[in-house]
Protein backbone atom coordinates (compact mmCIF):
# COMPACT_ATOMS: atom_id res chain seq x y z
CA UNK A 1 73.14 143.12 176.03
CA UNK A 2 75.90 141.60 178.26
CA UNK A 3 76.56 137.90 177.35
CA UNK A 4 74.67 135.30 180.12
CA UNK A 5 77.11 133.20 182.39
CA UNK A 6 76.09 129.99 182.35
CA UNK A 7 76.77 126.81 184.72
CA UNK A 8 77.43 123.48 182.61
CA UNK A 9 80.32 122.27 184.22
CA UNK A 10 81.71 122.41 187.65
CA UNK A 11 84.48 124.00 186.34
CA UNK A 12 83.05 127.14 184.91
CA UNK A 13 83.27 129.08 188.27
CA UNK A 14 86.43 130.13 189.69
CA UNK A 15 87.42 129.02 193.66
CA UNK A 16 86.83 132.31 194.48
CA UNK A 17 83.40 131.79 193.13
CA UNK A 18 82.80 128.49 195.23
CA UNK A 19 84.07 130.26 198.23
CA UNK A 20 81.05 132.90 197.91
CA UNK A 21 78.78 130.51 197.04
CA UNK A 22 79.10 128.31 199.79
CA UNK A 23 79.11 131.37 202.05
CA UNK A 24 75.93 132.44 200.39
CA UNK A 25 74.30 129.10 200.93
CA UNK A 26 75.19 128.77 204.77
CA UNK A 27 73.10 132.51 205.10
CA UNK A 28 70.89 131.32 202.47
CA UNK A 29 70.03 128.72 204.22
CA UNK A 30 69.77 129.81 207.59
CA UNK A 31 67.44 132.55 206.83
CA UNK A 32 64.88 129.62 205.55
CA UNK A 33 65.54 127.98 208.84
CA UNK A 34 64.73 131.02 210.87
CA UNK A 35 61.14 131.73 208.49
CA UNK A 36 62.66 134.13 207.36
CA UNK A 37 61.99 135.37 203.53
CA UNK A 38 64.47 136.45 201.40
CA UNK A 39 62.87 137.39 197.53
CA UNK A 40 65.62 138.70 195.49
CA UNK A 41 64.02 136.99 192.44
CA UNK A 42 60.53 138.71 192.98
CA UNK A 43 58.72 138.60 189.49
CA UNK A 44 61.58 136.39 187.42
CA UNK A 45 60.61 133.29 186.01
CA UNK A 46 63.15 130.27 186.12
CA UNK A 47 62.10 127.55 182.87
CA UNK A 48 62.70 123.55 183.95
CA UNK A 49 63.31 121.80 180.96
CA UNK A 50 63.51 117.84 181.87
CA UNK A 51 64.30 114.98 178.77
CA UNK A 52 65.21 112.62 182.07
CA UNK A 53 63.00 111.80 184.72
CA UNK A 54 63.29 113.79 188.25
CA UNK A 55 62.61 113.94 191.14
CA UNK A 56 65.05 116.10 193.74
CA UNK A 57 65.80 117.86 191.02
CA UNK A 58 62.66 118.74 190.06
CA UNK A 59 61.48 119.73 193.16
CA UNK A 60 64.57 121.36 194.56
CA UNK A 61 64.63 123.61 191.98
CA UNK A 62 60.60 124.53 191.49
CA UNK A 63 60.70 125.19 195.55
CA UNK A 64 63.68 126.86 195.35
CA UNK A 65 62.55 129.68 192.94
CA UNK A 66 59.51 129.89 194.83
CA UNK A 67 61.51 130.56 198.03
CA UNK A 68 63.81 133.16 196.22
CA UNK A 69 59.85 134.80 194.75
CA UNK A 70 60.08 133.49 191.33
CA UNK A 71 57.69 131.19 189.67
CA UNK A 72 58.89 128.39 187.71
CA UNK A 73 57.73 126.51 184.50
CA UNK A 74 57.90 122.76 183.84
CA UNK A 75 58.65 121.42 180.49
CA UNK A 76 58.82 117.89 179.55
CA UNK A 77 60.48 117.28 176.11
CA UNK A 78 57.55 114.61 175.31
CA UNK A 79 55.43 117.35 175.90
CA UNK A 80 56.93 120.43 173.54
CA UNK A 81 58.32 121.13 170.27
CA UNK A 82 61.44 119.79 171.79
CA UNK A 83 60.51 116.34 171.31
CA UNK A 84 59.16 116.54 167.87
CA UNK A 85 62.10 117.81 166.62
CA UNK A 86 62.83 121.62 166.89
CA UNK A 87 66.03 122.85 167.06
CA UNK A 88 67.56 122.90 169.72
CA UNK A 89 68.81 126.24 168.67
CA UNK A 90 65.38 127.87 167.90
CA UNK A 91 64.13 126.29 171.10
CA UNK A 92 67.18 128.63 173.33
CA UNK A 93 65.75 131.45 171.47
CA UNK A 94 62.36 131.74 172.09
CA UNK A 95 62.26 130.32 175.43
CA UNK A 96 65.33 132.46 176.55
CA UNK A 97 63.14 135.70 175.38
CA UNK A 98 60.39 134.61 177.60
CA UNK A 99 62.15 133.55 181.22
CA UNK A 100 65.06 134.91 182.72
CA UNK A 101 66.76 131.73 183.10
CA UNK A 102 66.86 128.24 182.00
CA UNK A 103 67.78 124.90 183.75
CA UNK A 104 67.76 121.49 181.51
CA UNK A 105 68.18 118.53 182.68
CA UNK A 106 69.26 115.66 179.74
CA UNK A 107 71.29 113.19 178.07
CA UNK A 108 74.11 114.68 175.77
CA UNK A 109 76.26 117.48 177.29
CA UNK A 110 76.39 118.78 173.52
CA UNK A 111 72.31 119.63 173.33
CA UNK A 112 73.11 121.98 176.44
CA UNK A 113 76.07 123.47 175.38
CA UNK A 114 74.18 124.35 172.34
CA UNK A 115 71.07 125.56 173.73
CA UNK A 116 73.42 128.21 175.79
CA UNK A 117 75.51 129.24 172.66
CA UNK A 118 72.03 130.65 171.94
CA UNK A 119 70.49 131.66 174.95
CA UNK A 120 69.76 135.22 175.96
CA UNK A 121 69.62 133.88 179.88
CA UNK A 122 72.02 131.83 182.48
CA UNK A 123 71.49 128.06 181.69
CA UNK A 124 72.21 125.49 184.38
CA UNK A 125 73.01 122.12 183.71
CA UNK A 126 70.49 120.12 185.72
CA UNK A 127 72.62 116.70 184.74
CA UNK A 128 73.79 114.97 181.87
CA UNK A 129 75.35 112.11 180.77
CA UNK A 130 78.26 113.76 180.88
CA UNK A 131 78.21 115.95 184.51
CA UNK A 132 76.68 116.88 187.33
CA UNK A 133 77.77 119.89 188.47
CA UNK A 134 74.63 121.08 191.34
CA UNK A 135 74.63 117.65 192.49
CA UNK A 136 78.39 118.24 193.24
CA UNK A 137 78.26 121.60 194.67
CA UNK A 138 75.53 120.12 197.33
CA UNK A 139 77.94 117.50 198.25
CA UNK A 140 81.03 120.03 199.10
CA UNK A 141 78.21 122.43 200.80
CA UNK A 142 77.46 119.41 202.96
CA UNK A 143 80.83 117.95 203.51
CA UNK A 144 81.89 121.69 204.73
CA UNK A 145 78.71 121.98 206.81
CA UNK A 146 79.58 118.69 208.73
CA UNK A 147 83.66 118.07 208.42
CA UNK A 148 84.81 121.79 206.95
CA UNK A 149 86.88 122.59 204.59
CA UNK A 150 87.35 120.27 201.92
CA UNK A 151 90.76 120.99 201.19
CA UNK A 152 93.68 118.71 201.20
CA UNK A 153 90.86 116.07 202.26
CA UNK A 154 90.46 112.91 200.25
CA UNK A 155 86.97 111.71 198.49
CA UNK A 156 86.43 107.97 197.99
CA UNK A 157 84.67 107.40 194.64
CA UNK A 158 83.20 103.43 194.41
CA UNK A 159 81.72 102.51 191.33
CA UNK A 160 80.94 103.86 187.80
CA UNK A 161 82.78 106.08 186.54
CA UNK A 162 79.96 108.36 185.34
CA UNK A 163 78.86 111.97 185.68
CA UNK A 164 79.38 112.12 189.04
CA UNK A 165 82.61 110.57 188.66
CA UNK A 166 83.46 113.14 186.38
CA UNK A 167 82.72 115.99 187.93
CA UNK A 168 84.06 114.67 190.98
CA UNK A 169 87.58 115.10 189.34
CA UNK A 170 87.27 118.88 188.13
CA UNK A 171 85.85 120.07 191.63
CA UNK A 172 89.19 118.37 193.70
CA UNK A 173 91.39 119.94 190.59
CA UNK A 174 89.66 122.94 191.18
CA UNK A 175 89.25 123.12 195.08
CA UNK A 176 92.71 121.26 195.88
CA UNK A 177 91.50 117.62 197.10
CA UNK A 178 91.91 114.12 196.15
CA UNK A 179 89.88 111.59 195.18
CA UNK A 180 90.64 107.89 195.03
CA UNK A 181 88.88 106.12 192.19
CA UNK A 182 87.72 102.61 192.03
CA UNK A 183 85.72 100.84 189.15
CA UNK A 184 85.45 97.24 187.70
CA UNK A 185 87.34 96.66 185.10
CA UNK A 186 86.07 98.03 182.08
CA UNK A 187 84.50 100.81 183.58
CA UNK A 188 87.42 102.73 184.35
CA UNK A 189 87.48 106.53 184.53
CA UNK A 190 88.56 108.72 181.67
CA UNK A 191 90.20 111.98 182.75
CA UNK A 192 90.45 113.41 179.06
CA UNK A 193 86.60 112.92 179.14
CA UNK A 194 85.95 114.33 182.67
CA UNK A 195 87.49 117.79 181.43
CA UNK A 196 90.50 117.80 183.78
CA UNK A 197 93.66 119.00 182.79
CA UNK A 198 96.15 117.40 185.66
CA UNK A 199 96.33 114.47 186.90
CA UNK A 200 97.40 115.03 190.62
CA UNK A 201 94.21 115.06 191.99
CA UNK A 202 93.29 111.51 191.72
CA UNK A 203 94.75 108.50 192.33
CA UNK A 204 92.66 104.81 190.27
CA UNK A 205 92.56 101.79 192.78
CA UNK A 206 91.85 98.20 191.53
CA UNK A 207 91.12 97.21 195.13
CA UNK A 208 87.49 99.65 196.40
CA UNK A 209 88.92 98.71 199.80
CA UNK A 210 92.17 100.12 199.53
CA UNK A 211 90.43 103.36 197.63
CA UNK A 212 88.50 103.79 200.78
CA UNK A 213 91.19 103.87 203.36
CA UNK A 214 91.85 106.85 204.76
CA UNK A 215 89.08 108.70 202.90
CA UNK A 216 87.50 111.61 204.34
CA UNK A 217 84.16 110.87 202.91
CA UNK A 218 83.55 107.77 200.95
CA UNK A 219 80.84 107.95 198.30
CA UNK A 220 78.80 106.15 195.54
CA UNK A 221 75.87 105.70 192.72
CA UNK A 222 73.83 103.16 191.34
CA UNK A 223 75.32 100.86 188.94
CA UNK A 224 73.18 101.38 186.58
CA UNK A 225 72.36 105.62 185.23
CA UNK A 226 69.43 106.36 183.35
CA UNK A 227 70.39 105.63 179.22
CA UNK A 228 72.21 102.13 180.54
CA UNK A 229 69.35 99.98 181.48
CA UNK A 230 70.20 97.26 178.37
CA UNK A 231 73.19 96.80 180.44
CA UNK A 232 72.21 96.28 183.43
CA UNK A 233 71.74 92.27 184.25
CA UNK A 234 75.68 92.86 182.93
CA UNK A 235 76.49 95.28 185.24
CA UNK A 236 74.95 94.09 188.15
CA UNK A 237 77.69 91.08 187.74
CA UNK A 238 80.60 93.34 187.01
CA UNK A 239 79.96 95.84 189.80
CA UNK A 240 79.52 92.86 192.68
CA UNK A 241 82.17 93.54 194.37
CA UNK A 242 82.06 97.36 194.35
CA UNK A 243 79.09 97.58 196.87
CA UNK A 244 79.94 100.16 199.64
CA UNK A 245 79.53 98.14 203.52
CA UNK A 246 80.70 98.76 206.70
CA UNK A 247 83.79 97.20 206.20
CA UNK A 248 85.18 100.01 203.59
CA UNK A 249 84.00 102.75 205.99
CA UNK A 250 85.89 100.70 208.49
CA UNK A 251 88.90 101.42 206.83
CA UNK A 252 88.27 105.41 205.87
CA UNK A 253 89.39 107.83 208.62
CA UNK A 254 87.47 107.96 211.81
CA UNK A 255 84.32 110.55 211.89
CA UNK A 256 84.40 110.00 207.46
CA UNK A 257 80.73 110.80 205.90
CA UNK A 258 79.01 108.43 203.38
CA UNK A 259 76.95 110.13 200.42
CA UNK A 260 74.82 109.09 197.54
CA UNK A 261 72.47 111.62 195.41
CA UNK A 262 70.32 108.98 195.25
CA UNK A 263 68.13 106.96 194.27
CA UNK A 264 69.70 104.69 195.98
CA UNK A 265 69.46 100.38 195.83
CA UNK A 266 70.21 99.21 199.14
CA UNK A 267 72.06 95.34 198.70
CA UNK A 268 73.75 96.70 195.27
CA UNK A 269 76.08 99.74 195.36
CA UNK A 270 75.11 100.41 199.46
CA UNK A 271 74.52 98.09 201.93
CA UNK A 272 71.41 99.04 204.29
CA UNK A 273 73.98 99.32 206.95
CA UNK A 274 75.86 101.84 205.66
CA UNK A 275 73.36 104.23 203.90
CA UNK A 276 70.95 104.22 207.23
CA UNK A 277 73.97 104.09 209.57
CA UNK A 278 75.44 106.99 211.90
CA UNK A 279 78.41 108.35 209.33
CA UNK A 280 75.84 108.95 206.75
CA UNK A 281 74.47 112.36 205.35
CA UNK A 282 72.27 111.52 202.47
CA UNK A 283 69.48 113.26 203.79
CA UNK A 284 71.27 116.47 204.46
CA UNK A 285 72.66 116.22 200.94
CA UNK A 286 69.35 115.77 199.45
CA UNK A 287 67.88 119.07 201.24
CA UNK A 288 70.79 121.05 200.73
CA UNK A 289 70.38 120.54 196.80
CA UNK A 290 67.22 123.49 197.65
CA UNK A 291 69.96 125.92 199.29
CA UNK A 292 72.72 125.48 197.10
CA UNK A 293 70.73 126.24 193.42
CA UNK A 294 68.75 128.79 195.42
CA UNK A 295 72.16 130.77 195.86
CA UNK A 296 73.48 129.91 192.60
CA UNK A 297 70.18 131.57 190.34
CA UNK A 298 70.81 134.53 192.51
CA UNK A 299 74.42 134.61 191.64
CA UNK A 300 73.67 133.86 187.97
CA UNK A 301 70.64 136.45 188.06
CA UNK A 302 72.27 139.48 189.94
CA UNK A 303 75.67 138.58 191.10
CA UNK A 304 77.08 138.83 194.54
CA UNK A 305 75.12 140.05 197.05
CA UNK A 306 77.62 142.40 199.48
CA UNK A 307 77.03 142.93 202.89
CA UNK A 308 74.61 140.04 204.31
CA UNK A 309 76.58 136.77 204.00
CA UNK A 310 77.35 135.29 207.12
């Protein structure tokens, strides 16, 4: 038996890798467009194993593997042997004989690295504490779809420097961008702990205006991520200033995108303005979370697909 590939970090695929998978989500997706079905999955079973709360990804991935003719199997850790204290390891074995592949979505980065040291199927990190790599890979998809190529273009991060932050910094090391990082202080970004290996790729900015000028797509999260909430009257003070208005995509280069991968608070890290304004894409990011994972099981599952790509 062939060892599983797994997704846990952005970094685990290769460019050449992204290249086909974006590819593969552009025909992906506009075969679902068209009502057009597309089963390559007929008969496998995808497991959803969720410790944090969800809801795109939830959904985006249950639809996804319904689209592709799968099923797919919710587990809630307050509901298994999971959360009464199995091992993790024993878990990744016995649920790994019965699915064909796994996607967990939870707090440590360690309890899914484990569970895939013993898994007999792919295992997709779904987010934790530490990354989040699909949530990523729907961004680029969406950037490409609506600017192109994200290459040599410059990302605008605003505000925590959290999993998003993080795997922010291994796709532009990765895919050759930039991305201009600005946090309170305190919060700063950590590139040892973000997994990248150079640091040419980003540049930190005390100032989130000057961060955001000339950015190519300017982008944000709440100030507060699940496992922080003790913090967050304290954060809510340190992050004031760090809000994303019209006055930072002002200064980013003309026809520049706003994201978030929501949930979103409109008045603390995005003002109204902004997030419901003309240069944003949030809702296109949040569907194309469906189109991306649906081409990345099939990659993990049977590899490339020659031939039909667009």
């Amino acid at each position: 038996m062939n060892a599983p590939r797994h997704y846990l970090q952005f970094k685990d695929f290769s460019r050449a890798e992204y290249d086909y998978l974006f590819d593969r989500t552009h025909w992906i997706k506009d075969r679902f467009k068209r009502y057009e079905p597309h089963h390559p999955l007929f008969d496998r079973t995808l497991v959803m194993i969720f410790e944090k709360a969800s809801t795109r990804t939830r959904l985006s991935f249950e639809a996804g593997m319904q689209q592709l003719g799968g099923s797919a199997i919710y587990l809630n850790t307050r509901d298994s042997q999971l959360g009464r204290g199995e091992p993790v390891e024993d878990a990744a074995q016995v649920i790994s004989r019965m699915s064909d592949i796994v996607m967990i979505r939870t707090f440590e980065q360690t309890i899914i690295e484990r569970f895939a040291e013993y898994s007999r199927v792919p295992v997709i990190n779904g987010l934790t504490n530490e990354y989040h790599p699909c949530q990523i890979l729907a961004d680029i998809f969406t950037f490409i779809e609506h600017r192109g190529p994200i290459q040599g273009k410059t990302v605008a991060w605003v505000g925590d420097a959290n999993n998003m932050c993080n795997t922010w910094l291994q796709a532009a090391e990765l895919l050759d961008f930039k991305v201009h990082v600005s946090t309170p202080p305190g919060y700063e970004v950590e590139p040892e702990q973000a997994g990248c290996t150079r640091t040419d790729h980003f540049v930190r900015f005390d100032d989130p205006m000057e961060a955001c000028r000339g950015a190519d797509l300017v982008t944000t999260d709440v100030w507060t991520s699940m496992g922080f909430e003790a913090e967050n009257e304290e954060r809510m003070r340190d992050f004031a200033d760090w809000q994303v208005d019209a006055d930072m995509m002002q200064v980013a280069n003309p026809g520049a995108v706003f994201m978030h991968c929501l949930p979103a608070h409109r008045g603390e890290e995005v003002s109204a303005e902004v997030i419901d304004g003309p240069q944003s894409v949030v809702w296109e990011e949040a569907e194309n979370r469906l189109h991306v994972q649906k081409a990345l099981m099939e990659f993990l599952l049977i590899g490339k697909v020659e031939g039909d790509c667009a």
